[in-house]
PDB file of N, CA and C in Angstrom:
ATOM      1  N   UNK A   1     -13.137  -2.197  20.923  1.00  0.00           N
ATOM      2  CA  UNK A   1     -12.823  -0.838  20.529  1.00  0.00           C
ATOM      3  C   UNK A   1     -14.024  -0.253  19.804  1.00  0.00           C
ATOM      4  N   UNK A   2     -14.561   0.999  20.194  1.00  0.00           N
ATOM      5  CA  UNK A   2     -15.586   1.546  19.432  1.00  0.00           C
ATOM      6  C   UNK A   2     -15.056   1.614  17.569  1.00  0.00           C
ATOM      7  N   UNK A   3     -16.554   2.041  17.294  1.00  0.00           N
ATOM      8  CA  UNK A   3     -16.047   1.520  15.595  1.00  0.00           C
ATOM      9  C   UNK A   3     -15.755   2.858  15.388  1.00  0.00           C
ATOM     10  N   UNK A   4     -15.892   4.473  16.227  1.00  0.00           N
ATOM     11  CA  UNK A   4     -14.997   5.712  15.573  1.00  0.00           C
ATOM     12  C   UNK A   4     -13.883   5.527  15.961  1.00  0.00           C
ATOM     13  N   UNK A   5     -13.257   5.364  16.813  1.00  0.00           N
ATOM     14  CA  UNK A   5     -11.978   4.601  17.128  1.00  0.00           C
ATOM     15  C   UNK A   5     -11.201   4.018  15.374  1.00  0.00           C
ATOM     16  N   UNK A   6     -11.789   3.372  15.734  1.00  0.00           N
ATOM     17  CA  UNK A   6     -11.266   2.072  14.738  1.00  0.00           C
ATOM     18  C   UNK A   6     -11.061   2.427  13.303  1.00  0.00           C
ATOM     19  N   UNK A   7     -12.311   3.374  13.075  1.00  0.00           N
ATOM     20  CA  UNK A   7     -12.157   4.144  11.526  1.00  0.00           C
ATOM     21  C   UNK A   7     -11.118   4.977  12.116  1.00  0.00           C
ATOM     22  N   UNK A   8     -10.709   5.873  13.190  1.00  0.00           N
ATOM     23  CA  UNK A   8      -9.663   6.893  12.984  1.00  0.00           C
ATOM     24  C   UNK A   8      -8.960   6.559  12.479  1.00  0.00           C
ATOM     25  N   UNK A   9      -8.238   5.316  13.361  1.00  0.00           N
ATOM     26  CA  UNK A   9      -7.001   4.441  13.163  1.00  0.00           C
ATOM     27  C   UNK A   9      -6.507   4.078  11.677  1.00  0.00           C
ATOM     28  N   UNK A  10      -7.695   3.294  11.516  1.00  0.00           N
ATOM     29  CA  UNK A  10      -7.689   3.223  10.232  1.00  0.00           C
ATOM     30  C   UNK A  10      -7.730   4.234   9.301  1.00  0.00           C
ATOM     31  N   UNK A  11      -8.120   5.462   9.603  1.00  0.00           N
ATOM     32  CA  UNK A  11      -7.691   6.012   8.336  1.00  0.00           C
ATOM     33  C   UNK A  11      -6.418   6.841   8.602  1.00  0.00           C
ATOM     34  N   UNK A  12      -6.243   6.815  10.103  1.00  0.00           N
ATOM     35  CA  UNK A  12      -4.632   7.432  10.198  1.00  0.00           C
ATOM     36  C   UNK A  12      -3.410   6.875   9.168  1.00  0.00           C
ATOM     37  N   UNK A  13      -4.181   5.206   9.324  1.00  0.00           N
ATOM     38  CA  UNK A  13      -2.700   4.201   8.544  1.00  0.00           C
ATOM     39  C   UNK A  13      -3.218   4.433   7.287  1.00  0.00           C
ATOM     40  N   UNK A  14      -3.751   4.649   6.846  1.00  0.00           N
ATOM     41  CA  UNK A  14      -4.357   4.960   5.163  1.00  0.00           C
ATOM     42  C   UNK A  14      -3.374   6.535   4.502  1.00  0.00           C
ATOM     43  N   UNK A  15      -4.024   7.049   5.022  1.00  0.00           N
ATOM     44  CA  UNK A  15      -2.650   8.396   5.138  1.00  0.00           C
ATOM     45  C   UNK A  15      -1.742   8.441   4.845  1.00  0.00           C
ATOM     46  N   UNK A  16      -1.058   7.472   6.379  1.00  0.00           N
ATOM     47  CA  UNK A  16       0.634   7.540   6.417  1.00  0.00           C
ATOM     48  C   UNK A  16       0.743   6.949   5.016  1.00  0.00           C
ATOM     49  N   UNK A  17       0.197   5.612   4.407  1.00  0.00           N
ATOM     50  CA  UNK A  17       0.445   5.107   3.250  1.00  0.00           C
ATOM     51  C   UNK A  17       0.746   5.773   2.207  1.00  0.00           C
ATOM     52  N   UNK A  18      -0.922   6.362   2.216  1.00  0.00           N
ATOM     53  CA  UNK A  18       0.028   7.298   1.053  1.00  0.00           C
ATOM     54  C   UNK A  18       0.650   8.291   0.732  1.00  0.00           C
ATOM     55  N   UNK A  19       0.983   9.091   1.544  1.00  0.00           N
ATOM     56  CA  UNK A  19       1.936   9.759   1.988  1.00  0.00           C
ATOM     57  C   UNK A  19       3.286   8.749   1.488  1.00  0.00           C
ATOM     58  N   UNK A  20       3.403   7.747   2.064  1.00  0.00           N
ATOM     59  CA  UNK A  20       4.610   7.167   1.831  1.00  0.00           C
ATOM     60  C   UNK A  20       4.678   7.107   0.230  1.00  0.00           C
ATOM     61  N   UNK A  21       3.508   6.505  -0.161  1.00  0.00           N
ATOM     62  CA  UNK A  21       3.614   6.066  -1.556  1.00  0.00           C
ATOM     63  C   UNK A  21       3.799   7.226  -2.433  1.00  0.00           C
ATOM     64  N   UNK A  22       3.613   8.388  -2.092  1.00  0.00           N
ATOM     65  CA  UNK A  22       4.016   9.813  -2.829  1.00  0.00           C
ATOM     66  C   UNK A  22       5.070   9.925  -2.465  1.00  0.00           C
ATOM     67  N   UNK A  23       5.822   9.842  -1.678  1.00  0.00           N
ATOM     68  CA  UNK A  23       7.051  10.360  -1.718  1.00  0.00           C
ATOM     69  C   UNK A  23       8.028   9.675  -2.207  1.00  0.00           C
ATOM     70  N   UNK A  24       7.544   8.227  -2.172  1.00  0.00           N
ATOM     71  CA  UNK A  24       8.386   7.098  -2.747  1.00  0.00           C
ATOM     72  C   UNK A  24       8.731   7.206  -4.122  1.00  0.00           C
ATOM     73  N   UNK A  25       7.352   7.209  -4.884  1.00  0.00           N
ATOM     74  CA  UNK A  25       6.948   7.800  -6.038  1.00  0.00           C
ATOM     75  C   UNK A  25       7.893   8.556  -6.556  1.00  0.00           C
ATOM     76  N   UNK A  26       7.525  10.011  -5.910  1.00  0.00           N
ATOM     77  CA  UNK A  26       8.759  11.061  -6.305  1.00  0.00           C
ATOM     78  C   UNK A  26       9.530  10.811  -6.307  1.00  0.00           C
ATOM     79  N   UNK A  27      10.348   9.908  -5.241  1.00  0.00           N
ATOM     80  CA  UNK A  27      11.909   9.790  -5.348  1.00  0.00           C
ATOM     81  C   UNK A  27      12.001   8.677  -6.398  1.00  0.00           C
ATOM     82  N   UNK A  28      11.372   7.669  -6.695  1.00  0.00           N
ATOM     83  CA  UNK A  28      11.633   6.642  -8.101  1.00  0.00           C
ATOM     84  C   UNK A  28      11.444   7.283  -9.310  1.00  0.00           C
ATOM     85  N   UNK A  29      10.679   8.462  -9.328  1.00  0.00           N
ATOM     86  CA  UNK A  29      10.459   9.147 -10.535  1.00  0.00           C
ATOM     87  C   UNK A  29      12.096   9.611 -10.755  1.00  0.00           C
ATOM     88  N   UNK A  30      12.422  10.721  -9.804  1.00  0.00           N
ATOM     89  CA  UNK A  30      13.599  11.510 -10.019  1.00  0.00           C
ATOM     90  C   UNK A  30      14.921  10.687 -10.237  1.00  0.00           C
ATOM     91  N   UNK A  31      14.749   9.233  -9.442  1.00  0.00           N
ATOM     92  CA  UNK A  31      15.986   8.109  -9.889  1.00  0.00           C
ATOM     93  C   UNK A  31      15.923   8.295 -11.410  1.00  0.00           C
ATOM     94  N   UNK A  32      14.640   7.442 -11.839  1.00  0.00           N
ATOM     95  CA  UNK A  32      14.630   6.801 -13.152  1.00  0.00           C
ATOM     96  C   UNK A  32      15.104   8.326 -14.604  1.00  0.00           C
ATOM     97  N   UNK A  33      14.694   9.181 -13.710  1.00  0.00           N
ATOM     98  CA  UNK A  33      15.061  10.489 -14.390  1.00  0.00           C
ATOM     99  C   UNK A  33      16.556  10.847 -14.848  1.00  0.00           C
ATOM    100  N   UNK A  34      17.307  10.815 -13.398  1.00  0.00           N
ATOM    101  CA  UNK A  34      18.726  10.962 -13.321  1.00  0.00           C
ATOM    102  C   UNK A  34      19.860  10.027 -13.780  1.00  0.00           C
ATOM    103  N   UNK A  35      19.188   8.551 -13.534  1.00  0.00           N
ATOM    104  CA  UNK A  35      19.786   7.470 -13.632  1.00  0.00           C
ATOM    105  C   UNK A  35      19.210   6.810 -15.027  1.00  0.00           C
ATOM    106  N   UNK A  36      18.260   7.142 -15.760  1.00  0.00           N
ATOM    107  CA  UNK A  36      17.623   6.611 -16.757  1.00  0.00           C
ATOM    108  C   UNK A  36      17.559   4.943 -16.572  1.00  0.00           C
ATOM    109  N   UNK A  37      16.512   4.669 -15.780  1.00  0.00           N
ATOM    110  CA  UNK A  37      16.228   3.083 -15.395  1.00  0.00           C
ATOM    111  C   UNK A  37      15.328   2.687 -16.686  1.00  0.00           C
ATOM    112  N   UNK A  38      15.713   1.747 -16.987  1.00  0.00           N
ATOM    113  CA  UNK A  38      14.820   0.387 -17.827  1.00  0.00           C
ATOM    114  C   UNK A  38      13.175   0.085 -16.821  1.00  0.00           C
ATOM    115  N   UNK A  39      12.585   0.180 -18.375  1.00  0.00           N
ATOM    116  CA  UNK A  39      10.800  -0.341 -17.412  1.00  0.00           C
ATOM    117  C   UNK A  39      11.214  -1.283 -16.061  1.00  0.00           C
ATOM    118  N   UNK A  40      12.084  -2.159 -16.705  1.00  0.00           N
ATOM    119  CA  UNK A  40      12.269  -3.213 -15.927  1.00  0.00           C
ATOM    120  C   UNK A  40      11.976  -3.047 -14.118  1.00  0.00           C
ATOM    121  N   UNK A  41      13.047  -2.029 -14.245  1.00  0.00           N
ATOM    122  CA  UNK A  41      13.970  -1.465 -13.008  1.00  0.00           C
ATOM    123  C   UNK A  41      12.784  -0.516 -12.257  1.00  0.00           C
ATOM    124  N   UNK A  42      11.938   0.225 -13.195  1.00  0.00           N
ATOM    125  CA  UNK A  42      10.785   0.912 -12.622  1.00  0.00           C
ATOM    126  C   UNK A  42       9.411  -0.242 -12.068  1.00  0.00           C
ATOM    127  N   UNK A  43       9.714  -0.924 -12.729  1.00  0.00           N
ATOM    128  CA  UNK A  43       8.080  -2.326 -11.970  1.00  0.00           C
ATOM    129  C   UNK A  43       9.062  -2.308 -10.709  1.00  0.00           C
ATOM    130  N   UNK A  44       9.821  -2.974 -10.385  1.00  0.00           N
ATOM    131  CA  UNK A  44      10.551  -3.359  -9.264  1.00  0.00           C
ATOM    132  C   UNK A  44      10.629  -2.290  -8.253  1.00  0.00           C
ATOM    133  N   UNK A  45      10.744  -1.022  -8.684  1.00  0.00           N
ATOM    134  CA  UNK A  45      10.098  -0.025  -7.774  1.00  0.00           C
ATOM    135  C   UNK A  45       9.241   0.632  -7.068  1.00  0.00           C
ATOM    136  N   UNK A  46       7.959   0.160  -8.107  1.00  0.00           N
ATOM    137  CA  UNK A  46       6.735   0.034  -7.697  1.00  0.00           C
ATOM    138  C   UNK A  46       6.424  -1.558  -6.940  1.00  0.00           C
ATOM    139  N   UNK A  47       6.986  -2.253  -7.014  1.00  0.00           N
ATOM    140  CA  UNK A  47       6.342  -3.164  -6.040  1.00  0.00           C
ATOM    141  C   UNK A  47       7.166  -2.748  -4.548  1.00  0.00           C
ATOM    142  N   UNK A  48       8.494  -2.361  -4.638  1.00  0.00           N
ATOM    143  CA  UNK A  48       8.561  -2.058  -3.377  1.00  0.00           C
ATOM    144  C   UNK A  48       8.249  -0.591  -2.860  1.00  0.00           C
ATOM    145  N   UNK A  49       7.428   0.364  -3.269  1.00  0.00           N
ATOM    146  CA  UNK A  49       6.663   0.968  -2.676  1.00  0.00           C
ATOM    147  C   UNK A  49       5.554   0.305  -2.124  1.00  0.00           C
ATOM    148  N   UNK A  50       4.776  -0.183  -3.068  1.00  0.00           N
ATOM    149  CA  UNK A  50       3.463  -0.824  -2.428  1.00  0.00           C
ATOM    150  C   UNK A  50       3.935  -1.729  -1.494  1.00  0.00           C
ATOM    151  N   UNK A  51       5.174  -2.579  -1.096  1.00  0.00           N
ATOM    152  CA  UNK A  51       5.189  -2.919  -0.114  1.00  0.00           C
ATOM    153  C   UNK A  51       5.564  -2.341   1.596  1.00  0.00           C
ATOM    154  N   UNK A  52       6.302  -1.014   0.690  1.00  0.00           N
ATOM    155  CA  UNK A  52       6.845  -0.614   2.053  1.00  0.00           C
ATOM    156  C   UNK A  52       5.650   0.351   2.333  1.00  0.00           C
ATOM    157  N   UNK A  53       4.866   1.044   1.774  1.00  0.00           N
ATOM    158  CA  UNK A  53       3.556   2.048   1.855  1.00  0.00           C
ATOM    159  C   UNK A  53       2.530   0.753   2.914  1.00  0.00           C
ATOM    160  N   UNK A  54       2.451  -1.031   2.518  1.00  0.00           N
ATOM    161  CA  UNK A  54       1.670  -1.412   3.384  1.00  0.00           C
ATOM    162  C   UNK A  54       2.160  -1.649   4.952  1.00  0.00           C
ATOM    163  N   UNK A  55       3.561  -2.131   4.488  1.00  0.00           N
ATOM    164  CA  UNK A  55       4.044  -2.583   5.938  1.00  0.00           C
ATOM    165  C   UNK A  55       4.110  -1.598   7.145  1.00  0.00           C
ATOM    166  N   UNK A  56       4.032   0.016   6.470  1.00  0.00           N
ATOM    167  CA  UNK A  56       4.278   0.857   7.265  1.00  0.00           C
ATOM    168  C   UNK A  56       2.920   1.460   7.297  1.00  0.00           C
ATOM    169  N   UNK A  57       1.485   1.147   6.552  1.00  0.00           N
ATOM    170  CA  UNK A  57       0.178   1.437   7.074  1.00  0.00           C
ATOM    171  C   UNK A  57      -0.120   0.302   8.377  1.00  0.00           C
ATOM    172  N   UNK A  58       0.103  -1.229   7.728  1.00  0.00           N
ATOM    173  CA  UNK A  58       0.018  -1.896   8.757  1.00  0.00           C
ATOM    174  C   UNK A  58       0.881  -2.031  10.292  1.00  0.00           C
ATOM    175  N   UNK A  59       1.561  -1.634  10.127  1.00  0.00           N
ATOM    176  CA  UNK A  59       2.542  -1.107  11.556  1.00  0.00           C
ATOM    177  C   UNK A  59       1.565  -0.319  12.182  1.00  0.00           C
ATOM    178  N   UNK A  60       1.079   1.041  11.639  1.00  0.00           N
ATOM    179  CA  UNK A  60       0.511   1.969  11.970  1.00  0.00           C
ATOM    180  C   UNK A  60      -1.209   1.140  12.958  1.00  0.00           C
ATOM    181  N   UNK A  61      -1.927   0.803  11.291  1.00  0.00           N
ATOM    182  CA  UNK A  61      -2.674  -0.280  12.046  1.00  0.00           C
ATOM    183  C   UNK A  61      -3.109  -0.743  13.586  1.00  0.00           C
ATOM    184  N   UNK A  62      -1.614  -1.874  13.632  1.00  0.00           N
ATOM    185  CA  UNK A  62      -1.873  -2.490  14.611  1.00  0.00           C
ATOM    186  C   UNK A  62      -1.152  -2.359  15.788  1.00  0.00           C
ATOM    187  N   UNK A  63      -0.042  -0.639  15.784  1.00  0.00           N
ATOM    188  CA  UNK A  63      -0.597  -0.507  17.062  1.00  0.00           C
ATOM    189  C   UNK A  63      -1.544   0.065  17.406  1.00  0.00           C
ATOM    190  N   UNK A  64      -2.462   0.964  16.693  1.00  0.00           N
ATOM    191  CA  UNK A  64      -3.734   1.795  17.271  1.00  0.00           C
ATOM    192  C   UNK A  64      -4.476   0.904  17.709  1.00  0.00           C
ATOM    193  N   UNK A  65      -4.495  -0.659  17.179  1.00  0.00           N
ATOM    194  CA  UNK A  65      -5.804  -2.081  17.613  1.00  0.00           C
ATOM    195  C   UNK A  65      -4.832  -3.054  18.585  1.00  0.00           C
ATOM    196  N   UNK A  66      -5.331  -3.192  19.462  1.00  0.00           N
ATOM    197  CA  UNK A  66      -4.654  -3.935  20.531  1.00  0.00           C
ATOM    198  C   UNK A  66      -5.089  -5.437  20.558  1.00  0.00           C
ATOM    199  N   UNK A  67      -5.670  -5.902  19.818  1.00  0.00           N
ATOM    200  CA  UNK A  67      -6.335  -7.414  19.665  1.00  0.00           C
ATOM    201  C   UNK A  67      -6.413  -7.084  17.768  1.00  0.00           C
ATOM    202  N   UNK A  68      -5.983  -8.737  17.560  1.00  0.00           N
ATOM    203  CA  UNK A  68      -5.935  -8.937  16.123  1.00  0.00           C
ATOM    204  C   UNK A  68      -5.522  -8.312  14.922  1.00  0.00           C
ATOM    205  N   UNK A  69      -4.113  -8.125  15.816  1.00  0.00           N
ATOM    206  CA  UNK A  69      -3.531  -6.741  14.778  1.00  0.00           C
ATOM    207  C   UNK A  69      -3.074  -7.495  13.177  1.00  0.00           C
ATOM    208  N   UNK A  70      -3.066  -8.568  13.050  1.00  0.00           N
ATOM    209  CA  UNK A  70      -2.439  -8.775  11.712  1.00  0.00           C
ATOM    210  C   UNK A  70      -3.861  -8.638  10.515  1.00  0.00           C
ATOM    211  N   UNK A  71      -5.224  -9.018  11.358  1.00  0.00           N
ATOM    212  CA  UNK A  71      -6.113  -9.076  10.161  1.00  0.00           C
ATOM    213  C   UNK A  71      -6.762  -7.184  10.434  1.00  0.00           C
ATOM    214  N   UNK A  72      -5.815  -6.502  11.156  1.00  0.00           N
ATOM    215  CA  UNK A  72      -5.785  -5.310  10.647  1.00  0.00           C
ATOM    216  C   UNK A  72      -5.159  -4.700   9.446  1.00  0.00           C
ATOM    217  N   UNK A  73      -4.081  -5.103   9.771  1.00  0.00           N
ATOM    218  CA  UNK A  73      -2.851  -5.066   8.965  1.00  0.00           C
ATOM    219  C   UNK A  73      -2.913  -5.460   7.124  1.00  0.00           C
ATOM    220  N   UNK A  74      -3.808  -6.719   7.203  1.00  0.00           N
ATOM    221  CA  UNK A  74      -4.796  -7.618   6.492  1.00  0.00           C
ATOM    222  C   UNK A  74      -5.756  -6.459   5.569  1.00  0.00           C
ATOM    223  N   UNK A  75      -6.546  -5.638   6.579  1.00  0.00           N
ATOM    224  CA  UNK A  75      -7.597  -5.015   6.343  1.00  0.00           C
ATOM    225  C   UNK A  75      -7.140  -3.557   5.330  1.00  0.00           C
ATOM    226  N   UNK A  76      -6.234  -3.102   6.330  1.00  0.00           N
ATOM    227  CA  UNK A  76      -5.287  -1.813   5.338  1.00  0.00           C
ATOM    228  C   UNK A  76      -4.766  -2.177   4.094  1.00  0.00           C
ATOM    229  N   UNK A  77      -4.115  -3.401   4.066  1.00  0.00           N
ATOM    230  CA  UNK A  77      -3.670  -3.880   2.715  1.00  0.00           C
ATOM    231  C   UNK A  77      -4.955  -4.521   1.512  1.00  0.00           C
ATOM    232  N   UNK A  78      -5.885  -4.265   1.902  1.00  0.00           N
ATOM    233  CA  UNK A  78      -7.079  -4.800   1.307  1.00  0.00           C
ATOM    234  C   UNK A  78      -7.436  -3.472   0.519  1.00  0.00           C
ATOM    235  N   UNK A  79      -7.771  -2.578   1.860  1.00  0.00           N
ATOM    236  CA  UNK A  79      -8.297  -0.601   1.458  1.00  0.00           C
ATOM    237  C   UNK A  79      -7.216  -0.094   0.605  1.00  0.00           C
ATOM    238  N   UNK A  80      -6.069  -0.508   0.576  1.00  0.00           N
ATOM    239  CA  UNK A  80      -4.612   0.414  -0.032  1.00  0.00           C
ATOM    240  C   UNK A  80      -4.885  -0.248  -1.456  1.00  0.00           C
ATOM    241  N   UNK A  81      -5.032  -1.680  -1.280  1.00  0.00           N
ATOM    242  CA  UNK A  81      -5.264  -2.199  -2.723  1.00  0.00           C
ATOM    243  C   UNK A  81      -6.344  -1.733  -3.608  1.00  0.00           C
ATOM    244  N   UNK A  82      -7.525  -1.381  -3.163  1.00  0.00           N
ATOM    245  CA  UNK A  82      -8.687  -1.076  -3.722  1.00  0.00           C
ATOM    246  C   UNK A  82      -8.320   0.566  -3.952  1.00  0.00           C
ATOM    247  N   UNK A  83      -8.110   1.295  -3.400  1.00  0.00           N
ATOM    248  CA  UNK A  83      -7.958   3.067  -3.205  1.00  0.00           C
ATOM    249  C   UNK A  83      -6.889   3.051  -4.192  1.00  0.00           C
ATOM    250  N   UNK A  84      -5.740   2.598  -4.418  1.00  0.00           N
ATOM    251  CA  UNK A  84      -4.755   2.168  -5.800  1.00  0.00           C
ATOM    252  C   UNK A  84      -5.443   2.215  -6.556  1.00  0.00           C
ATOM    253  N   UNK A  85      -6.384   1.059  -6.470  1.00  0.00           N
ATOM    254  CA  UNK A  85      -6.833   0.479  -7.946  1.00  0.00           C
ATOM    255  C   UNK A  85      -8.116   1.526  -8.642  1.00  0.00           C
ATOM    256  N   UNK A  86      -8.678   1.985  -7.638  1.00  0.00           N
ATOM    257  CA  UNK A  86      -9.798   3.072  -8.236  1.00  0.00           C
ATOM    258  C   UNK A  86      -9.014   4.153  -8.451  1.00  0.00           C
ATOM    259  N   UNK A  87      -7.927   4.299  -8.400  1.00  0.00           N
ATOM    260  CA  UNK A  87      -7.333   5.826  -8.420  1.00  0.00           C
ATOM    261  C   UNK A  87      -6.638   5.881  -9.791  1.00  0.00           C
ATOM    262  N   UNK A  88      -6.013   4.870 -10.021  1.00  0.00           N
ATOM    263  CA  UNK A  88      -5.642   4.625 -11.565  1.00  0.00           C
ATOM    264  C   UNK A  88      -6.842   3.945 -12.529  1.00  0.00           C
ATOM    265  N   UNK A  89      -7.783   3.440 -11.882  1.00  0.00           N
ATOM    266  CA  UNK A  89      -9.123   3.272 -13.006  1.00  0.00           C
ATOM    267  C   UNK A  89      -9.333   4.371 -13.668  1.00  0.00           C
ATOM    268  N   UNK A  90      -9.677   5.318 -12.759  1.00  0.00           N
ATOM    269  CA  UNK A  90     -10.132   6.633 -12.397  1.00  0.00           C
ATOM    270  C   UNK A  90      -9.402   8.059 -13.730  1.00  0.00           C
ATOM    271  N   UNK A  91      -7.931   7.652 -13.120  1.00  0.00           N
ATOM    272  CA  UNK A  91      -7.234   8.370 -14.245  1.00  0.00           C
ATOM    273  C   UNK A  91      -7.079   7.922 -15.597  1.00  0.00           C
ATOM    274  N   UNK A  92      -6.848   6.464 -16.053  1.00  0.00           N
ATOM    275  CA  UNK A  92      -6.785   6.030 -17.025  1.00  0.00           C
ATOM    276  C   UNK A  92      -7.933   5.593 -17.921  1.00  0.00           C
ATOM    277  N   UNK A  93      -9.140   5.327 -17.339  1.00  0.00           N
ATOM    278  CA  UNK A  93     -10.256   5.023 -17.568  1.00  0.00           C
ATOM    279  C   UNK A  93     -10.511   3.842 -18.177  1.00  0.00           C
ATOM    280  N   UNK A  94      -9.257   2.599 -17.210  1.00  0.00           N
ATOM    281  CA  UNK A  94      -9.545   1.231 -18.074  1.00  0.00           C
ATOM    282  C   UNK A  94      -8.816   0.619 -16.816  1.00  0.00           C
ATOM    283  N   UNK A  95      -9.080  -0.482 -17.125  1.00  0.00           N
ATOM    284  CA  UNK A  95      -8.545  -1.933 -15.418  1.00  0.00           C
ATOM    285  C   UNK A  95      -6.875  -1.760 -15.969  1.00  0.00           C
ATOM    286  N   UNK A  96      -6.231  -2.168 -17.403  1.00  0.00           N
ATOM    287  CA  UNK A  96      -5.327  -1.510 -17.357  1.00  0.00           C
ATOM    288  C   UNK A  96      -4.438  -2.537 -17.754  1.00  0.00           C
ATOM    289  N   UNK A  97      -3.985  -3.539 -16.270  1.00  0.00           N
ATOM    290  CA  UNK A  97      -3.156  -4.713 -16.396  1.00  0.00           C
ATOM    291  C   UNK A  97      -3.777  -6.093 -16.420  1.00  0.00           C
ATOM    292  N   UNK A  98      -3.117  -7.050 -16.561  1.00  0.00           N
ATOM    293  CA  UNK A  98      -3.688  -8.110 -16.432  1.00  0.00           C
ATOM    294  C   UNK A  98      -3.613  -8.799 -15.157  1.00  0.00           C
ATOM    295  N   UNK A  99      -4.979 -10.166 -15.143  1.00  0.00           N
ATOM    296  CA  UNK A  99      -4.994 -10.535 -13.957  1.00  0.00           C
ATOM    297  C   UNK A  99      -4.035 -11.001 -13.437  1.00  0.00           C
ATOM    298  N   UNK A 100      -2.871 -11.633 -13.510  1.00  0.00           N
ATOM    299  CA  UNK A 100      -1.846 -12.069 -12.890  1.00  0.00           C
ATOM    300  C   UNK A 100      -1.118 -10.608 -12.338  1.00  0.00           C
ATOM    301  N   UNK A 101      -1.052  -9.652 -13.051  1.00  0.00           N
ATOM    302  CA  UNK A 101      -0.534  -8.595 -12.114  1.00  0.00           C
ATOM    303  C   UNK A 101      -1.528  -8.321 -11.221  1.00  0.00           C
ATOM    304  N   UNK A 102      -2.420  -7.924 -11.227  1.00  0.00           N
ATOM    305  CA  UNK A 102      -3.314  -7.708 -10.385  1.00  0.00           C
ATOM    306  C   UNK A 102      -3.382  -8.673  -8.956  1.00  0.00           C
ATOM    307  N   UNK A 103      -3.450  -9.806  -9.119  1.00  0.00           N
ATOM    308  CA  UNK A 103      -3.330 -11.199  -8.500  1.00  0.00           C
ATOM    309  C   UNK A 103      -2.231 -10.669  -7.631  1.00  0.00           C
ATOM    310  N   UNK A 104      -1.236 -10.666  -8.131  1.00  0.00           N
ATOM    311  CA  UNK A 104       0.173 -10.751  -7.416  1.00  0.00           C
ATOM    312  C   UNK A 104       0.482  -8.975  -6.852  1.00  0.00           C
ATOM    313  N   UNK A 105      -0.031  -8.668  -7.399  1.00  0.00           N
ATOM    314  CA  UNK A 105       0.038  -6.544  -6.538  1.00  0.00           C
ATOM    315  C   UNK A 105      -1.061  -7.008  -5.103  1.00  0.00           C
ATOM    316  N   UNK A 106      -2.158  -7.752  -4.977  1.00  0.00           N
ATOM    317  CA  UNK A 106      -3.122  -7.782  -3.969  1.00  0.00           C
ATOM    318  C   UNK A 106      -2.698  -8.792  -2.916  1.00  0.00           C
ATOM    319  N   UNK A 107      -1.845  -9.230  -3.066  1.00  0.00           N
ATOM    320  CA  UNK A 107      -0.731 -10.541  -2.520  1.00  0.00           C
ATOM    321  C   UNK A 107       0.040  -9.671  -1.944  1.00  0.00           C
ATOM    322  N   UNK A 108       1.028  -8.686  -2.800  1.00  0.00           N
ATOM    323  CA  UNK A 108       1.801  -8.590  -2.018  1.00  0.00           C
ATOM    324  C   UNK A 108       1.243  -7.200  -0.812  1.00  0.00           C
ATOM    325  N   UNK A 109       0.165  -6.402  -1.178  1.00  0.00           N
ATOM    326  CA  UNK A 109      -0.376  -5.506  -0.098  1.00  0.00           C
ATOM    327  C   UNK A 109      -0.848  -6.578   0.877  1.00  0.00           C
ATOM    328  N   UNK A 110      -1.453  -7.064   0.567  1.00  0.00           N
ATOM    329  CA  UNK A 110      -2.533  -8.163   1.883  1.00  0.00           C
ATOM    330  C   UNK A 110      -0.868  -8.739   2.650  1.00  0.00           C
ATOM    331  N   UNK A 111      -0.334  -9.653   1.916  1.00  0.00           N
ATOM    332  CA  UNK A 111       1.220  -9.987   2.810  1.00  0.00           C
ATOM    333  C   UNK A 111       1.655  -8.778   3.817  1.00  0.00           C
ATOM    334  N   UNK A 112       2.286  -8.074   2.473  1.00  0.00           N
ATOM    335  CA  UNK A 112       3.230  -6.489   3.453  1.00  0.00           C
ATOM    336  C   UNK A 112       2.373  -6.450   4.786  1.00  0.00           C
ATOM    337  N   UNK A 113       0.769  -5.666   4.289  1.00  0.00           N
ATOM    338  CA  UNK A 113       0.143  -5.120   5.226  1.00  0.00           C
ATOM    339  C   UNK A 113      -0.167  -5.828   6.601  1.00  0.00           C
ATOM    340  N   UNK A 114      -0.076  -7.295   6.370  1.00  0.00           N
ATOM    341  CA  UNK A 114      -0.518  -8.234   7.514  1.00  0.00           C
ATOM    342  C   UNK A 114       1.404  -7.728   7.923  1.00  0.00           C
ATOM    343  N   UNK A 115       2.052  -8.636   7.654  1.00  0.00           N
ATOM    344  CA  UNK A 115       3.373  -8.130   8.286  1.00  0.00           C
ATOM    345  C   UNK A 115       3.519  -7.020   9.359  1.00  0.00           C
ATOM    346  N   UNK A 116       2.952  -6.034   8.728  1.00  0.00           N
ATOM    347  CA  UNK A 116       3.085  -4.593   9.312  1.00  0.00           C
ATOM    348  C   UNK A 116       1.917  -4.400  10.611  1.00  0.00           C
ATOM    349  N   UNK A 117       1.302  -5.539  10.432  1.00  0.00           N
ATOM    350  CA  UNK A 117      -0.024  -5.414  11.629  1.00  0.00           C
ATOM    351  C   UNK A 117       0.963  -6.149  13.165  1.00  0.00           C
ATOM    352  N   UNK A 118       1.215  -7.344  12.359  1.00  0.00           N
ATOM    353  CA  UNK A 118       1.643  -8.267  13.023  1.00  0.00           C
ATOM    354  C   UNK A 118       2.824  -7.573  14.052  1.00  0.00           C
ATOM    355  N   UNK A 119       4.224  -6.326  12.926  1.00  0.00           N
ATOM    356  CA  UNK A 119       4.968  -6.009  13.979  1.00  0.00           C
ATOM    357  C   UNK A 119       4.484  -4.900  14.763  1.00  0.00           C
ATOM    358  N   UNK A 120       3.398  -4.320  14.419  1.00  0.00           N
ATOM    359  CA  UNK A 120       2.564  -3.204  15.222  1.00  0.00           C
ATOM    360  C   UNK A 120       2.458  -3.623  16.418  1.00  0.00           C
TER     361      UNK A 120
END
């Protein structure tokens, strides 16, 4: 596959992501609003955005790549993790959490996102 190809694709599934992850967002915001959720209940929301924002970049992914769709899938959950992580550097102006969160947020994008290649 040519490599403009390949960047489209890729940044088509970058998109849909976050797209997803904003809207997800919004709607966990307006829960925790209405429903008044415990921190608790809000981490647990954020990990399943970031998972469903990868599985559904990596879906995207690997059908646009017709060979080796999971270390596409792989690849989006790598870019989603990094584009996250500079985006809240960015706003907060500090790394923020600790490495075990960090560890385990890049686990579960690289997982989701391979998943999402794989059913692409």
């Amino acid at each position: 596959m040519k490599a403009k190809n390949t960047a489209i694709v890729m940044a088509k599934a970058l998109i849909l992501s976050a797209l997803v992850t904003c809207a997800m967002v919004a709607l966990l915001a307006l829960m925790a609003y209405l429903l008044h959720f415990s921190d608790g209940k809000i981490n647990v929301g954020v990990v399943v955005i970031d998972i469903l924002a990868c599985l559904v970049g990596g879906i995207v992914a690997g059908k646009g790549m017709k060979e080796k769709k999971y270390l596409w899938g792989l690849l989006l959950g790598i870019l989603y993790f990094a584009i996250m992580f500079l985006i809240s550097f960015a706003l907060s102006g500090k790394a923020g959490g600790s490495a075990t969160s960090y560890i385990t947020t890049v686990l579960i994008c690289l997982g989701s996102g391979m998943l999402g290649g794989m059913i692409g």
